[in-house]
Protein backbone atom coordinates (compact mmCIF):
# COMPACT_ATOMS: atom_id res chain seq x y z
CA UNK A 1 -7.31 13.76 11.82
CA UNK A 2 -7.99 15.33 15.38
CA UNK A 3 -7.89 13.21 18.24
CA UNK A 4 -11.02 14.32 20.30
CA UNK A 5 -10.67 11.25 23.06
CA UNK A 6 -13.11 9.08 21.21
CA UNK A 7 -11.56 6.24 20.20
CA UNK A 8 -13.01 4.95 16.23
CA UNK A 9 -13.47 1.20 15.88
CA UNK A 10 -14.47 1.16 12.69
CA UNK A 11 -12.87 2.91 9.64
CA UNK A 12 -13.98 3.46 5.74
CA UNK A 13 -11.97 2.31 2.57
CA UNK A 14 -10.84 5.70 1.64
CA UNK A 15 -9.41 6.63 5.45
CA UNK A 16 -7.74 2.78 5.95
CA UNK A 17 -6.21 3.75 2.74
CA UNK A 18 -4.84 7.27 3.72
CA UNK A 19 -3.82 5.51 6.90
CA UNK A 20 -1.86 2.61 5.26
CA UNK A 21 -0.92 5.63 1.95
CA UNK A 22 -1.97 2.50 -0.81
CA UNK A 23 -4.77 2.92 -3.41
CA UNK A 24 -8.94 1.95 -2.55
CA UNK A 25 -8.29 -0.42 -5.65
CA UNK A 26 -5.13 -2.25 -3.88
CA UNK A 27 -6.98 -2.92 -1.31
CA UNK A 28 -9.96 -4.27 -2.41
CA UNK A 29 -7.66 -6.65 -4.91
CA UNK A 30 -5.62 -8.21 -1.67
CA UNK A 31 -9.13 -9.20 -0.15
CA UNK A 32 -9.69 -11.43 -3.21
CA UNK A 33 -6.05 -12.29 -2.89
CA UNK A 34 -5.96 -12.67 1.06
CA UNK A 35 -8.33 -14.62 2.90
CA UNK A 36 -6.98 -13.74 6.25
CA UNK A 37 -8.44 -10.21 4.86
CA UNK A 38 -12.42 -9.91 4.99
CA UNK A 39 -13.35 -6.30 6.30
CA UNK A 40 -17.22 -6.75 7.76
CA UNK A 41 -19.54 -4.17 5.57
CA UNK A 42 -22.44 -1.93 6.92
CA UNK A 43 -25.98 -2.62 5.60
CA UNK A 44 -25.15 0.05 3.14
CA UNK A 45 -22.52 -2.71 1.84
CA UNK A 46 -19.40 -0.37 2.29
CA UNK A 47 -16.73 -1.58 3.47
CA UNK A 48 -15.86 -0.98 7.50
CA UNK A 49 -12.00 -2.17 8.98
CA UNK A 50 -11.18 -2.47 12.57
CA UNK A 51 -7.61 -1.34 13.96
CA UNK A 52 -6.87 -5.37 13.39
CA UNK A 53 -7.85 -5.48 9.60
CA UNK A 54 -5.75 -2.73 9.74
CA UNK A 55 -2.07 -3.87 11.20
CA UNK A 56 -3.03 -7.15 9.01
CA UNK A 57 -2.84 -4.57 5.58
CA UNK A 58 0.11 -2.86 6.66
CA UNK A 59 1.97 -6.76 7.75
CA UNK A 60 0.70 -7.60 4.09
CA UNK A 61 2.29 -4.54 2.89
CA UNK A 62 5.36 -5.10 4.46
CA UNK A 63 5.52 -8.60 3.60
CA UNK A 64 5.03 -7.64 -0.47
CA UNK A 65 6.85 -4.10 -0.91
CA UNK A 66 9.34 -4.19 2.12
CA UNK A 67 10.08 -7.69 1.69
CA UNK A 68 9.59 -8.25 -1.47
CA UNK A 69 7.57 -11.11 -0.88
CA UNK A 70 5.13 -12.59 -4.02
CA UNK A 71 1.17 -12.83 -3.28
CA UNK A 72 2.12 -16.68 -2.76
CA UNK A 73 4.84 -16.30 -0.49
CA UNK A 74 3.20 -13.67 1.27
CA UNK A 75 -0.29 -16.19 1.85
CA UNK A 76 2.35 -18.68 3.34
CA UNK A 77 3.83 -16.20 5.49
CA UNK A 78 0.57 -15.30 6.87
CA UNK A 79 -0.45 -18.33 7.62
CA UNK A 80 1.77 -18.45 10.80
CA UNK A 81 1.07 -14.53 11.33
CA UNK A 82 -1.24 -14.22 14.80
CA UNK A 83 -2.17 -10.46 15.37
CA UNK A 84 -1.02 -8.65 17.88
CA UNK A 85 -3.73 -8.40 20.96
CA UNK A 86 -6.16 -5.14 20.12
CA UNK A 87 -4.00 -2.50 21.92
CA UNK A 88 -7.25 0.24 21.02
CA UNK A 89 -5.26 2.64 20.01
CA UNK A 90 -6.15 5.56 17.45
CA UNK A 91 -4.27 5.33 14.19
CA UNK A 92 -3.37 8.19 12.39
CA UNK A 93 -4.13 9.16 8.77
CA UNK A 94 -1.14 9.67 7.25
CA UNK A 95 -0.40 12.93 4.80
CA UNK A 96 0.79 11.71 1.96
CA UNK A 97 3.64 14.01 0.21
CA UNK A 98 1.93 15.92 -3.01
CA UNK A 99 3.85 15.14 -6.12
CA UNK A 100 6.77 17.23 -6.99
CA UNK A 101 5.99 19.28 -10.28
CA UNK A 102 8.95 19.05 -12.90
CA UNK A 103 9.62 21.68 -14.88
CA UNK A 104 10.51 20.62 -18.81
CA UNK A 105 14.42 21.28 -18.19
CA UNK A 106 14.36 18.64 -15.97
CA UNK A 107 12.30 16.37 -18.37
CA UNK A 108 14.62 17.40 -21.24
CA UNK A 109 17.54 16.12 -19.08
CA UNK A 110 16.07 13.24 -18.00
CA UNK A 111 14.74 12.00 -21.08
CA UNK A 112 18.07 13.09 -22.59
CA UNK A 113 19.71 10.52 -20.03
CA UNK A 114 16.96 7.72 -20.76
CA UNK A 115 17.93 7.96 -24.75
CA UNK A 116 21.85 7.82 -23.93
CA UNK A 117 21.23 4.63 -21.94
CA UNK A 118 19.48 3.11 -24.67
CA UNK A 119 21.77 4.02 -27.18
CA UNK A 120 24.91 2.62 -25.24
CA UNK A 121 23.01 -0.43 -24.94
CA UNK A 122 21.93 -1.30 -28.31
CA UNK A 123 25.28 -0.75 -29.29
CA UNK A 124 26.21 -3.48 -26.56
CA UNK A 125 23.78 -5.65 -27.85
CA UNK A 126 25.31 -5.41 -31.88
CA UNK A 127 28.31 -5.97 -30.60
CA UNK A 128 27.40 -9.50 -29.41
């Protein structure tokens, strides 16, 4: 995104969700999940975040993939969590990485791997 001075208060689904690199759907789910999480919506009933919906998704993030946190444990967590004061600062999209292609040697080998696994371990499991 270019940074032309202006600073944006309000940001669609589809750019929080390049910003914070999770899914539309993921997002929409942890509102139903999250009450702390209730983006306001235009009169065309889309969805608009503010910087602070914002650093509450990626705390909520945090708390469930970095900290491995359930929904539950996460929804007690936040109920201590106070935002940081509104700093108005312009968040970035993020560019997130285009999947690497594999070729089907490297499928062959993996898949090759997968079925060794699984063969030592059923053999483990007879044993018992």
């Amino acid at each position: 995104m270019k940074h032309t001075g202006i600073k944006k208060l309000y940001y669609s689904i589809s750019e929080v969700s390049k910003i914070t690199a999770l899914e539309q759907y993921v997002l929409r789910y942890w509102e139903t999940e999250f009450p702390e999480l209730r983006p306001a919506k235009n009169r065309a009933g889309n969805r608009i975040y503010t910087n602070k919906d914002i650093k509450l998704i990626l705390h909520i993030k945090h708390l469930l993939r970095d900290e491995k946190y359930t929904i539950e444990g996460a929804k007690q967590v936040l109920k201590d969590y106070v935002p940081e004061p509104d700093s108005n600062e312009q968040l970035e999209l993020l560019s997130v990485p285009a999947k690497k292609k594999i070729n089907d040697e490297e499928i062959k080998s993996e898949m090759t791997e997968v079925k060794e696994f699984l063969e030592d371990l059923l053999k483990k499991l007879d044993k018992n």
